[in-house]
C-alpha atoms as a PDB file:
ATOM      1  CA  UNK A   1      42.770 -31.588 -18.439  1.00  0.00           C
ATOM      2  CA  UNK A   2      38.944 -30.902 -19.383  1.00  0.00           C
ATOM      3  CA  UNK A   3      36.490 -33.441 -19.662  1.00  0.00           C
ATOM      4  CA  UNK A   4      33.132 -33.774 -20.292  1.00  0.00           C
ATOM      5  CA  UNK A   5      30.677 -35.615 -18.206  1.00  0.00           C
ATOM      6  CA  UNK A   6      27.208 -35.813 -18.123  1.00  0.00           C
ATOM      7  CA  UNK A   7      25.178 -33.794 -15.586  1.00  0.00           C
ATOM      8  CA  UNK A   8      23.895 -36.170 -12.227  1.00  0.00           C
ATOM      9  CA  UNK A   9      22.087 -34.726  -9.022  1.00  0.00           C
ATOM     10  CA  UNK A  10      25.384 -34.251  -7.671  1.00  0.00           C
ATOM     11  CA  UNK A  11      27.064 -31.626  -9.397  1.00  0.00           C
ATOM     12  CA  UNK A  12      23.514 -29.098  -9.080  1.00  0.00           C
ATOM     13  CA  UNK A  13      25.657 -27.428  -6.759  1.00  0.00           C
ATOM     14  CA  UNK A  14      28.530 -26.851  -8.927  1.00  0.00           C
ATOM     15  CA  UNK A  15      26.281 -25.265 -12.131  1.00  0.00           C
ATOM     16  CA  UNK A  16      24.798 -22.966  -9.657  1.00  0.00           C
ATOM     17  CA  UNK A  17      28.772 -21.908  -9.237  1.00  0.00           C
ATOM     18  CA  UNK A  18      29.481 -22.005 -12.630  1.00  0.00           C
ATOM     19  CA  UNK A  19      26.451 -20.061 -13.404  1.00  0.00           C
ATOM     20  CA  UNK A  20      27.353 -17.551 -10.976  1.00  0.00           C
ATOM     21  CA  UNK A  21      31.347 -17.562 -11.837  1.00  0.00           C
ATOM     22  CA  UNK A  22      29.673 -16.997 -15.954  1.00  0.00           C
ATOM     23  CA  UNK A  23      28.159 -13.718 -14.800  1.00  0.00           C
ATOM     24  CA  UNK A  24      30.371 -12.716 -12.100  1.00  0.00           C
ATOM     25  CA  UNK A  25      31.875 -10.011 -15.202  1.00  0.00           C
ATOM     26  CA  UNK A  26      29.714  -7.990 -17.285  1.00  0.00           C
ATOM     27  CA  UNK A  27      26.656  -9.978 -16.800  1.00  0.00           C
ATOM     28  CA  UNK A  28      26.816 -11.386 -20.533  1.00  0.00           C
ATOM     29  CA  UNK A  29      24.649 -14.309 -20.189  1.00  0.00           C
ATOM     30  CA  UNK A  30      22.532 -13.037 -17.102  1.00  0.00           C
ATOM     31  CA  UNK A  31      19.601 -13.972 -19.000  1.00  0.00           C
ATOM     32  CA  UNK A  32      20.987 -17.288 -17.860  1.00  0.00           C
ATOM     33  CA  UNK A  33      21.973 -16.884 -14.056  1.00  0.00           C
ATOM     34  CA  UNK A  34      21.853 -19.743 -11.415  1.00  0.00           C
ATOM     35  CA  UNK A  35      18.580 -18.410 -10.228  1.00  0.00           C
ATOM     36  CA  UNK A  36      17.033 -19.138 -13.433  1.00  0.00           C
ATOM     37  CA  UNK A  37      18.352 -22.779 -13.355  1.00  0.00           C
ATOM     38  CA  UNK A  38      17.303 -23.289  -9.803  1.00  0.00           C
ATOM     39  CA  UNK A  39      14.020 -22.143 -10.668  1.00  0.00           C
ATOM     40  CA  UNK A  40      13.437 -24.052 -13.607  1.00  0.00           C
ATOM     41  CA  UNK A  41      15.064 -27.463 -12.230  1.00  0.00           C
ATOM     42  CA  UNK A  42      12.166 -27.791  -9.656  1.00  0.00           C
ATOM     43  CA  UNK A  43       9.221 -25.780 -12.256  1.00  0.00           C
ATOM     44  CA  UNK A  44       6.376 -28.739 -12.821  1.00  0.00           C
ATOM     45  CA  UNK A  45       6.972 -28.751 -16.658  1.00  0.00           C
ATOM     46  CA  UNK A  46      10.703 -28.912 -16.317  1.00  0.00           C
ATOM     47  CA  UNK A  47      11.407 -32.724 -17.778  1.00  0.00           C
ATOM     48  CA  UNK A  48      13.693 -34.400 -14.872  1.00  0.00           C
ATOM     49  CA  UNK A  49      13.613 -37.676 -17.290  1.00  0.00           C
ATOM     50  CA  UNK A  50      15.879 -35.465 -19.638  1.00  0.00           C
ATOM     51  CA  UNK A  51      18.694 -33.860 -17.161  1.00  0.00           C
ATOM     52  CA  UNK A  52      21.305 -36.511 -17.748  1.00  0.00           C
ATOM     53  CA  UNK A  53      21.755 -35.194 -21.393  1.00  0.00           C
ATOM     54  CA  UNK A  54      22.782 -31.507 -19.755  1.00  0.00           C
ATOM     55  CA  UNK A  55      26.374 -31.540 -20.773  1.00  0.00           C
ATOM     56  CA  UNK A  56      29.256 -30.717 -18.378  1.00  0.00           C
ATOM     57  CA  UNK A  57      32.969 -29.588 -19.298  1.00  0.00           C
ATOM     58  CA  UNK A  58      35.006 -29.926 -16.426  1.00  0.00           C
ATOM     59  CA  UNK A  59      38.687 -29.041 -14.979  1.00  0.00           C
ATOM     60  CA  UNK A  60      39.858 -29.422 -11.233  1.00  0.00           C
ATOM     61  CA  UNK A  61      36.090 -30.130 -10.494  1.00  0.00           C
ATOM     62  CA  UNK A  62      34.879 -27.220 -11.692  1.00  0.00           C
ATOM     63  CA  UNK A  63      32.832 -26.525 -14.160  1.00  0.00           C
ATOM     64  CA  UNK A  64      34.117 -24.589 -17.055  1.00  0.00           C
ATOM     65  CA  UNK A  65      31.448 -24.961 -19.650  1.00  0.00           C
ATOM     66  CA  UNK A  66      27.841 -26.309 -19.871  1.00  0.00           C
ATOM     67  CA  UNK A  67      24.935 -26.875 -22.653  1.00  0.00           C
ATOM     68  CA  UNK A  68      21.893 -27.328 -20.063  1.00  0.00           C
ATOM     69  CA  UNK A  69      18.200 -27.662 -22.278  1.00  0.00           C
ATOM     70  CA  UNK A  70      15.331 -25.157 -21.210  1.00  0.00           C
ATOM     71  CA  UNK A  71      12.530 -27.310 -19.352  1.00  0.00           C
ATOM     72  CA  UNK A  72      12.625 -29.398 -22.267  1.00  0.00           C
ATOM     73  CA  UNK A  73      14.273 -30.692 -25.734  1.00  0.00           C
ATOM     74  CA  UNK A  74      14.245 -28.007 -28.073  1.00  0.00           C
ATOM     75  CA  UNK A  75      15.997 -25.117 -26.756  1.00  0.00           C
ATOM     76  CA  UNK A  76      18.782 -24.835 -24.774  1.00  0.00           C
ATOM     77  CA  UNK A  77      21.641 -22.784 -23.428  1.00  0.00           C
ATOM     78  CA  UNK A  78      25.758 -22.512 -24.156  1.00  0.00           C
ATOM     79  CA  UNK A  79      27.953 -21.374 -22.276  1.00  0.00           C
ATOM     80  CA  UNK A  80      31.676 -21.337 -20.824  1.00  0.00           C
ATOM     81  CA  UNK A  81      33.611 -19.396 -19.278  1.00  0.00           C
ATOM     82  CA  UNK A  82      36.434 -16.768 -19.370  1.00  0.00           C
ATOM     83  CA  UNK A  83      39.668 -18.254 -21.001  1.00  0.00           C
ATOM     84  CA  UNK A  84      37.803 -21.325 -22.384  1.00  0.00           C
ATOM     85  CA  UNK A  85      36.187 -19.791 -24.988  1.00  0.00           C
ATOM     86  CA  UNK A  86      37.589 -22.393 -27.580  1.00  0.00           C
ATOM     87  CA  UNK A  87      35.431 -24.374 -26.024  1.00  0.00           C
ATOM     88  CA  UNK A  88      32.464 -23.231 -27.331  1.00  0.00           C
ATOM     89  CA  UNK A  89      32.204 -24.854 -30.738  1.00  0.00           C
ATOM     90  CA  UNK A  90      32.304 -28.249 -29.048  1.00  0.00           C
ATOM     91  CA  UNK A  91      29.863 -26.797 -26.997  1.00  0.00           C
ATOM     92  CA  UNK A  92      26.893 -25.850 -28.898  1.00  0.00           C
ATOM     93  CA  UNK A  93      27.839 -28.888 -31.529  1.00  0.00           C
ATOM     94  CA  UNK A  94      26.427 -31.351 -28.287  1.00  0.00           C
ATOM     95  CA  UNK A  95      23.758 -29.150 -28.126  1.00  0.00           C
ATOM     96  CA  UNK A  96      22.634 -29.316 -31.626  1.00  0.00           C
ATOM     97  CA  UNK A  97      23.177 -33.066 -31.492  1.00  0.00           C
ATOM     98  CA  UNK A  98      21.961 -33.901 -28.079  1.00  0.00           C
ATOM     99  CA  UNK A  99      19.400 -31.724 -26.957  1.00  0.00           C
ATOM    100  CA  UNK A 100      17.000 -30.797 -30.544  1.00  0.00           C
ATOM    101  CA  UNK A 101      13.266 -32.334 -30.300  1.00  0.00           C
ATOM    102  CA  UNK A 102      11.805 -33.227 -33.640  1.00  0.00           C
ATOM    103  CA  UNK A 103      11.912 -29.282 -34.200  1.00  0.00           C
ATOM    104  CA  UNK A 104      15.380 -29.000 -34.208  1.00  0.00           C
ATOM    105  CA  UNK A 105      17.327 -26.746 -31.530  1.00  0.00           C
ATOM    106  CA  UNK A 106      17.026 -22.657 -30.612  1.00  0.00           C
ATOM    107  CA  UNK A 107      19.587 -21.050 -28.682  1.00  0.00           C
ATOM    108  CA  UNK A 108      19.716 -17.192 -27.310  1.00  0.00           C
ATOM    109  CA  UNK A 109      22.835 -14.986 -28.232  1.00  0.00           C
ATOM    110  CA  UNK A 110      22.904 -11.659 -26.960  1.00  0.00           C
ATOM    111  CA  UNK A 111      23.009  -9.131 -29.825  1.00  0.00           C
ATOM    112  CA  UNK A 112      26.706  -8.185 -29.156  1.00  0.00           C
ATOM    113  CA  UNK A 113      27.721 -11.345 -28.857  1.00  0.00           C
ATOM    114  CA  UNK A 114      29.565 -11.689 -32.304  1.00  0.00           C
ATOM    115  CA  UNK A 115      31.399 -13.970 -31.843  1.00  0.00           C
ATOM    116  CA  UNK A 116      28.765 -16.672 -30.569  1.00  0.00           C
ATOM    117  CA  UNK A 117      26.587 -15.645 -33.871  1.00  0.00           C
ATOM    118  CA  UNK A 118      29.715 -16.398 -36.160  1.00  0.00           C
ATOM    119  CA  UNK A 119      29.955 -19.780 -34.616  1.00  0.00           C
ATOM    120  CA  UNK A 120      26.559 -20.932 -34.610  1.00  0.00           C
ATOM    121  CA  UNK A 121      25.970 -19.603 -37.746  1.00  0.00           C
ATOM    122  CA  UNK A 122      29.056 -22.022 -38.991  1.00  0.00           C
ATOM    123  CA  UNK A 123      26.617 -24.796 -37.281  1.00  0.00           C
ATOM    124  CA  UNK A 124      23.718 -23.798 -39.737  1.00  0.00           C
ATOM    125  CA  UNK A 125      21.864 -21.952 -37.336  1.00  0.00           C
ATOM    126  CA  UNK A 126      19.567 -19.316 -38.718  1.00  0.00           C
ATOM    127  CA  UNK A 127      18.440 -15.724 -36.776  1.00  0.00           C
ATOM    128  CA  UNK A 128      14.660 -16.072 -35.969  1.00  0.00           C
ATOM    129  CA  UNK A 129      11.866 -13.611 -34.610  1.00  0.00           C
ATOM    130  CA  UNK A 130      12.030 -15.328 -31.222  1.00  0.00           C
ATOM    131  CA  UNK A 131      13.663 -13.442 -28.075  1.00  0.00           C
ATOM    132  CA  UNK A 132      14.339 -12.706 -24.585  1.00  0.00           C
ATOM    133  CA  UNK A 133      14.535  -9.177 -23.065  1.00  0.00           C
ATOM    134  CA  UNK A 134      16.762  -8.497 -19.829  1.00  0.00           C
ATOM    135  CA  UNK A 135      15.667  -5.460 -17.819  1.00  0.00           C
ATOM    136  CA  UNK A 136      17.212  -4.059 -14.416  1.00  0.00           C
ATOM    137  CA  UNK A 137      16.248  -2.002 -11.796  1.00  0.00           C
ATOM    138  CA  UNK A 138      19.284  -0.412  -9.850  1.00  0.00           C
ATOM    139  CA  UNK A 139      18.548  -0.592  -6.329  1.00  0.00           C
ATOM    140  CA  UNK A 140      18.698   1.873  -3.303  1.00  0.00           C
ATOM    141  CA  UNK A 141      16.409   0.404  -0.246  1.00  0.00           C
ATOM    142  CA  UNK A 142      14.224   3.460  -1.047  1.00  0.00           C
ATOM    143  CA  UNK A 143      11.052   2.034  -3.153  1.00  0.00           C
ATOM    144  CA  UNK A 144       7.903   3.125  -1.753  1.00  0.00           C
ATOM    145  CA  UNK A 145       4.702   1.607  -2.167  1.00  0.00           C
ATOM    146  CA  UNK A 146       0.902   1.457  -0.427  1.00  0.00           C
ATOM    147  CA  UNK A 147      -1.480  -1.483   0.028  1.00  0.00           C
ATOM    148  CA  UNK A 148      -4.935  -1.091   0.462  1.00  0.00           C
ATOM    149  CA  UNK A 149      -6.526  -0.968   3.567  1.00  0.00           C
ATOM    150  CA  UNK A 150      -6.707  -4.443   5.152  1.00  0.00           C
ATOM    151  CA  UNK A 151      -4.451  -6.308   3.124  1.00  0.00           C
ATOM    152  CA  UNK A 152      -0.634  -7.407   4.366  1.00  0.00           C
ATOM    153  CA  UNK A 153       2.846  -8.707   3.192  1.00  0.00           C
ATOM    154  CA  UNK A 154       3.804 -12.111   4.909  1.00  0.00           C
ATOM    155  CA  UNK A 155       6.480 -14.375   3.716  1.00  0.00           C
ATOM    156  CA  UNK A 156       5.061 -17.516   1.946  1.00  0.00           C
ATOM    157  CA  UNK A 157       7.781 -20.315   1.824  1.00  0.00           C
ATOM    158  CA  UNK A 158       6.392 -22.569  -1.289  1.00  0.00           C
ATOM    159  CA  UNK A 159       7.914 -26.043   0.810  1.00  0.00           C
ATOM    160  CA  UNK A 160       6.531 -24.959   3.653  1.00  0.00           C
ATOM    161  CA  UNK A 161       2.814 -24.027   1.987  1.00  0.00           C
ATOM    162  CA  UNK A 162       3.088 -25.681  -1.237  1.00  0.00           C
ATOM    163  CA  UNK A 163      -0.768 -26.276  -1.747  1.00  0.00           C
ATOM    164  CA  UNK A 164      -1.536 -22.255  -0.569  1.00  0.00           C
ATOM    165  CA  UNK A 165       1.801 -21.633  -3.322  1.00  0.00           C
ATOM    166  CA  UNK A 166       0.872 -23.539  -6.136  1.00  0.00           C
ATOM    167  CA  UNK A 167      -3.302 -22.805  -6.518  1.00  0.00           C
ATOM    168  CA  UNK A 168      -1.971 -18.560  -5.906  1.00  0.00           C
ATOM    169  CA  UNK A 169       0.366 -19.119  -8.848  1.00  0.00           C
ATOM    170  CA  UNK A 170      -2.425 -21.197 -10.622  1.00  0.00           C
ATOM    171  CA  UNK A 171      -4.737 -18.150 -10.679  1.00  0.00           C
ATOM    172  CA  UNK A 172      -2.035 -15.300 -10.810  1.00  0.00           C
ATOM    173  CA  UNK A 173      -1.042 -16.993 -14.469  1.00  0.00           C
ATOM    174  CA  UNK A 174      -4.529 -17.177 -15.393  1.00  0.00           C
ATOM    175  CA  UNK A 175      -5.222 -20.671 -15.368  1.00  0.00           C
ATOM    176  CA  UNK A 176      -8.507 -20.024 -14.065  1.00  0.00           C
ATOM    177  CA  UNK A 177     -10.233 -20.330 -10.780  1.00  0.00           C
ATOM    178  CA  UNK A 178     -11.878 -23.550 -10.992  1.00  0.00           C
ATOM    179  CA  UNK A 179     -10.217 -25.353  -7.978  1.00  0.00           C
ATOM    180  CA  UNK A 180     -10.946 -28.762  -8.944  1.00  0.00           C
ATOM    181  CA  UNK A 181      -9.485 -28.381 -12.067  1.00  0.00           C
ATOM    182  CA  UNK A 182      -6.587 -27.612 -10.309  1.00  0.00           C
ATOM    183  CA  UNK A 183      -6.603 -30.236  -7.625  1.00  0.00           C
ATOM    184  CA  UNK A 184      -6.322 -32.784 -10.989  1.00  0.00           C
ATOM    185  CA  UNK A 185      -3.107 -31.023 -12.104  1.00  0.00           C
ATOM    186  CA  UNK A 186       0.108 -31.845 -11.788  1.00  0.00           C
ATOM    187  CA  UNK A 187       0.837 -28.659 -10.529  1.00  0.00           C
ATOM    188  CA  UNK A 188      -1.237 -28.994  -7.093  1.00  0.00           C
ATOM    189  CA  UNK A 189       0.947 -31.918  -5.930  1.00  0.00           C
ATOM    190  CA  UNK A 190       4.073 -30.653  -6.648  1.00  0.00           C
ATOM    191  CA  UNK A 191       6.727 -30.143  -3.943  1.00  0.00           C
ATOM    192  CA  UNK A 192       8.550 -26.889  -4.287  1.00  0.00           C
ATOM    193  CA  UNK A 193      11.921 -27.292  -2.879  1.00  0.00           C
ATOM    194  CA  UNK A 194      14.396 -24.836  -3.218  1.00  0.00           C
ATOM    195  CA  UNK A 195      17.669 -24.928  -1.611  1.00  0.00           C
ATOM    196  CA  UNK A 196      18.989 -21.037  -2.198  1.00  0.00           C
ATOM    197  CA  UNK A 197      14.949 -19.637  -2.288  1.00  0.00           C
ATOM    198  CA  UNK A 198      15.200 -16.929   0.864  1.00  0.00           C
ATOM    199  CA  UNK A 199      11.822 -17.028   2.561  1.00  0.00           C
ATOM    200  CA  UNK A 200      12.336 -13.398   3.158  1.00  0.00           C
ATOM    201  CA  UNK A 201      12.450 -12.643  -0.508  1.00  0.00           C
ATOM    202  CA  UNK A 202       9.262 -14.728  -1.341  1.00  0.00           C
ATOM    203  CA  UNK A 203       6.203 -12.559  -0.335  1.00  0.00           C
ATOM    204  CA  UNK A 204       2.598 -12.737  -0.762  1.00  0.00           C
ATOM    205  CA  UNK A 205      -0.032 -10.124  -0.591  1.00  0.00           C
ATOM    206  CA  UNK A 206      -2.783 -11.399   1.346  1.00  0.00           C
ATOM    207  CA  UNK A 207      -6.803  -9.887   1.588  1.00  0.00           C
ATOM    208  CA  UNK A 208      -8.449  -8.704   4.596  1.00  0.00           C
ATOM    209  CA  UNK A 209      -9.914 -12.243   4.559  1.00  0.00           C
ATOM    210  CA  UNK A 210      -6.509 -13.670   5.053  1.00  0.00           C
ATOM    211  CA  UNK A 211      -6.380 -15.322   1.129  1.00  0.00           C
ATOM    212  CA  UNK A 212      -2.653 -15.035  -0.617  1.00  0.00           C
ATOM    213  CA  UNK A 213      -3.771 -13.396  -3.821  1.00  0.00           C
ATOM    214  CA  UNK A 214      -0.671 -11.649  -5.272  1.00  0.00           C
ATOM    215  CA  UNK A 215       3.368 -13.185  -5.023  1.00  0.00           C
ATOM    216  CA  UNK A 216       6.538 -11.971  -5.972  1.00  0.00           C
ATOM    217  CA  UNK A 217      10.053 -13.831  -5.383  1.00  0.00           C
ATOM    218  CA  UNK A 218      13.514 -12.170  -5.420  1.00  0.00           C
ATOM    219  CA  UNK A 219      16.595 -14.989  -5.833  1.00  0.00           C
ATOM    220  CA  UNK A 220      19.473 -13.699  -3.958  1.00  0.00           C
ATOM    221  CA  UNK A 221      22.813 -15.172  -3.373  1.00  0.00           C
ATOM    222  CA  UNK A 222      25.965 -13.195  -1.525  1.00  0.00           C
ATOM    223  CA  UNK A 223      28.597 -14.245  -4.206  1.00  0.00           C
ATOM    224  CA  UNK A 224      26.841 -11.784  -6.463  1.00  0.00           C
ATOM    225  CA  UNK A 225      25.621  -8.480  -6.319  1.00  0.00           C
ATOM    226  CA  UNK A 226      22.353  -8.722  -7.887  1.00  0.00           C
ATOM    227  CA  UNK A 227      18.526 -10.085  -7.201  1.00  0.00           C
ATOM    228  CA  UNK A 228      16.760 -12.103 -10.078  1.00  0.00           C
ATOM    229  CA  UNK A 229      12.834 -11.406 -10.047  1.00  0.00           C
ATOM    230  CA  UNK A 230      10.760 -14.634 -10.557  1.00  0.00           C
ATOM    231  CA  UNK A 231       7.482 -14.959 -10.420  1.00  0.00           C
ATOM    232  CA  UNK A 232       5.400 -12.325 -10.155  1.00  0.00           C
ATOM    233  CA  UNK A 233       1.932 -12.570 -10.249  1.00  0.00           C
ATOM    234  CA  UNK A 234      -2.085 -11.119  -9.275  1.00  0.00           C
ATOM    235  CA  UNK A 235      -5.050 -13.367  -9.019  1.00  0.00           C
ATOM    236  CA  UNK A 236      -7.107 -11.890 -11.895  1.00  0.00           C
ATOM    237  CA  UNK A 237      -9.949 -10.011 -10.063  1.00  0.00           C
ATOM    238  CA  UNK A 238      -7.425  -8.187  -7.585  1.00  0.00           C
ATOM    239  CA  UNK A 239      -5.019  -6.745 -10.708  1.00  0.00           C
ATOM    240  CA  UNK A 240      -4.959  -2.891 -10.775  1.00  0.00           C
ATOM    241  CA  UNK A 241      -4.558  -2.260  -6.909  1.00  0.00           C
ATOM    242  CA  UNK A 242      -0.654  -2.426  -6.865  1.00  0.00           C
ATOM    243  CA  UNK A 243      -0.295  -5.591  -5.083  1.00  0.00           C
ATOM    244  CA  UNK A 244       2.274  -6.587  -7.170  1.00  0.00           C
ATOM    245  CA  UNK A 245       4.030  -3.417  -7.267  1.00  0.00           C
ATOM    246  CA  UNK A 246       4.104  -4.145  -3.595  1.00  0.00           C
ATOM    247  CA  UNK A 247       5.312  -7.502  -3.153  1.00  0.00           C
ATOM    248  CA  UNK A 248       8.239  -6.476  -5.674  1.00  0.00           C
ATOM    249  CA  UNK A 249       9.557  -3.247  -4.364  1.00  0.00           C
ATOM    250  CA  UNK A 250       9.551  -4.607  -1.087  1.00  0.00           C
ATOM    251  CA  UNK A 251      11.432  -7.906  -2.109  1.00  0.00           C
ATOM    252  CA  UNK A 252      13.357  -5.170  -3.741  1.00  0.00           C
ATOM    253  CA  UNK A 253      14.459  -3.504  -0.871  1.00  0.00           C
ATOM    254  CA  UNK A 254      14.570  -6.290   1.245  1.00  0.00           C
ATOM    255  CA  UNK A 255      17.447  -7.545  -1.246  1.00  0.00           C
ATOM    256  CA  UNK A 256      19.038  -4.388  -1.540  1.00  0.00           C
ATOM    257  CA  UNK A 257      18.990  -4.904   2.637  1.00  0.00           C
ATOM    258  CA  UNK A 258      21.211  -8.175   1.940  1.00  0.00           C
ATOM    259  CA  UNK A 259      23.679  -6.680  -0.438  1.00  0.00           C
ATOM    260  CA  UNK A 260      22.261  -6.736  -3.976  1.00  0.00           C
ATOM    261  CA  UNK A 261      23.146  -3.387  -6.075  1.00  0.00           C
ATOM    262  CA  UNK A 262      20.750  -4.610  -9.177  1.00  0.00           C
ATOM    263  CA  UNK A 263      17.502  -6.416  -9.933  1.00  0.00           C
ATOM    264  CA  UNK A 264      17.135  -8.166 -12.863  1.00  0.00           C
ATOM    265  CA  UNK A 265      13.788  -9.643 -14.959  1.00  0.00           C
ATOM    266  CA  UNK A 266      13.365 -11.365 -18.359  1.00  0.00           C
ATOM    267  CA  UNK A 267      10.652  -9.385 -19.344  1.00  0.00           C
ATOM    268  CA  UNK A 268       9.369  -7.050 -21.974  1.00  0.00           C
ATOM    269  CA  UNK A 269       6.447  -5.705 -20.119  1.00  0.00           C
ATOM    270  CA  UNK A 270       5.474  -2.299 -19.456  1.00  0.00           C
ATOM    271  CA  UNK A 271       4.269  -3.430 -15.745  1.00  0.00           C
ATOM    272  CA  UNK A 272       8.218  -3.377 -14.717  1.00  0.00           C
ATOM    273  CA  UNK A 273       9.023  -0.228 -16.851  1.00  0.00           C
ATOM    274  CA  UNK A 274       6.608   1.566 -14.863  1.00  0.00           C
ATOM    275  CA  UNK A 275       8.369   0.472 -11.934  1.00  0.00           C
ATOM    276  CA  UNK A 276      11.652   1.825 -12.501  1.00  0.00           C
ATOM    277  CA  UNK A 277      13.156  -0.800 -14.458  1.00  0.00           C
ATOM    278  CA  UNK A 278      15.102  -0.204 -17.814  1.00  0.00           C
ATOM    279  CA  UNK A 279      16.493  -1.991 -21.259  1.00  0.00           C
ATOM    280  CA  UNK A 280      20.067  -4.175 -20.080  1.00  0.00           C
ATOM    281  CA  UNK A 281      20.267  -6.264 -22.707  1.00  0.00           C
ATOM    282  CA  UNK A 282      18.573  -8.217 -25.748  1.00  0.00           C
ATOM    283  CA  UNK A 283      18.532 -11.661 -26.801  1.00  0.00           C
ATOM    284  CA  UNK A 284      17.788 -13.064 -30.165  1.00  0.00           C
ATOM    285  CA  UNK A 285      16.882 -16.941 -30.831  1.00  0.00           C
ATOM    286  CA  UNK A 286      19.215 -18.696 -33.295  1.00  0.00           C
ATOM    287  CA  UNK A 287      17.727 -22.082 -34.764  1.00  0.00           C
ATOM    288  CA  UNK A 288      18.762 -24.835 -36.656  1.00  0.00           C
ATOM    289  CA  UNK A 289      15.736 -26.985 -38.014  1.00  0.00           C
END
């Protein structure tokens, strides 16, 4: 029997499965992996007030089907899994009715996903110009990259150094530099906690004076046999000396090192395409106003 529930702290663990079970075959939705969720559940402008409304479809106690909003009200994500596709119109009809802002609601559909468009379409839900591009990178443990004299890879563990994590990823995303500014943000206070984050797959670049000034994190987990790349990011006046490239291809390998074939990105940036990483699939926004 199926039933849905609302989402509570408790069963976090049990979208990360279903998340991972979702994309365990053909990677169809692995725009939306568990990595994604686990970063954005503990992301500063991810609106904790709001994550009772994520809807849950259950069986057994597991979770066949979800409709989980992205940070906030206004867009969202539908899914279920294989053999309970019928579920879907009940899906996305809670998520048109439970998780639009004033706006309305946008969901992403992959392009060869016909039978999702036919079904939200029945809902009144329009294509836009809004998307999300999936690349990958297939992985060997062979990437090679340089650093410039006196700078280093070290592991930065964002619970461990969240004050050292949070003002690098301040500057990398071109907040600016004024540190006082950031000392008043929410951001500077905020307690990175990650329960799957491997501190071996979070790396910063640091100077020769010993600052972090570039990051990249890898998301691995064992039941799957790919990476997820997020963030990645350069303090402003250190772009253009590879750092990043760095910090990546060695996360890169260091994944491949732990069993991951693939590494994936939502990105349509020609920084990863010069890095080896190619077209997987594209996602267009649907939206009902």
């Amino acid at each position: 029997m199926i039933e849905q529930k609302n989402y509570t702290k408790e069963a976090y663990e049990k979208v990360c499965d279903f998340l991972i079970t979702l994309n365990a075959e053909g990677k169809k939705h692995i725009n939306w992996n568990w990595a994604r969720f686990e970063w954005m559940y503990e992301h500063p402008e991810f609106d904790k007030s709001l994550e009772e409304s994520i809807g849950l479809w259950w069986e057994n106690g597991t979770v066949v089907a979800a409709a989980i909003y992205d940070m906030y009200f206004g867009e969202a994500f539908c899914g279920v899994l294989s053999g309970y596709e019928l579920l879907y119109d009940e899906v996305l009809l809670y998520a048109r009715t439970q998780l639009r802002d004033d706006g309305g609601l946008g969901i992403a559909i992959g392009d060869d996903d016909d039978k999702a468009i036919e079904i939200a379409r029945s809902h009144g839900f329009e294509k836009v110009e809004q998307d999300e591009n999936m690349l990958v990178c297939h992985l060997d443990g062979g990437l090679q990259y340089e650093l410039p004299e006196g700078f280093r890879l070290c592991e930065l563990d964002p619970a461990a150094e969240p004050e050292t994590f949070s003002w690098l990823l301040w500057q990398g995303f071109d907040h600016g530099s004024d540190r006082e500014e950031w000392s008043s943000s929410e951001e500077s206070s905020f307690i990175q906690c990650r329960p799957h984050l491997k501190p071996e797959l979070s790396l910063a670049v640091k100077n020769p004076e010993g600052t972090a000034v570039a990051y990249c994190c890898l998301w691995y987990d064992e039941r799957t046999d790919y990476a997820y790349v997020e963030p990645v990011c350069t303090v402003p006046c250190f772009r253009g000396k590879g750092l990043a490239k760095a910090a990546l291809y060695e996360a890169m390998n260091r994944a491949f090192s732990l069993g991951a074939k693939e590494a994936f990105v939502i990105s349509d940036m020609d920084f990863y395409r010069h890095l080896g990483f190619t077209d997987h699939r594209h996602y267009t926004f649907y939206w009902k106003n």
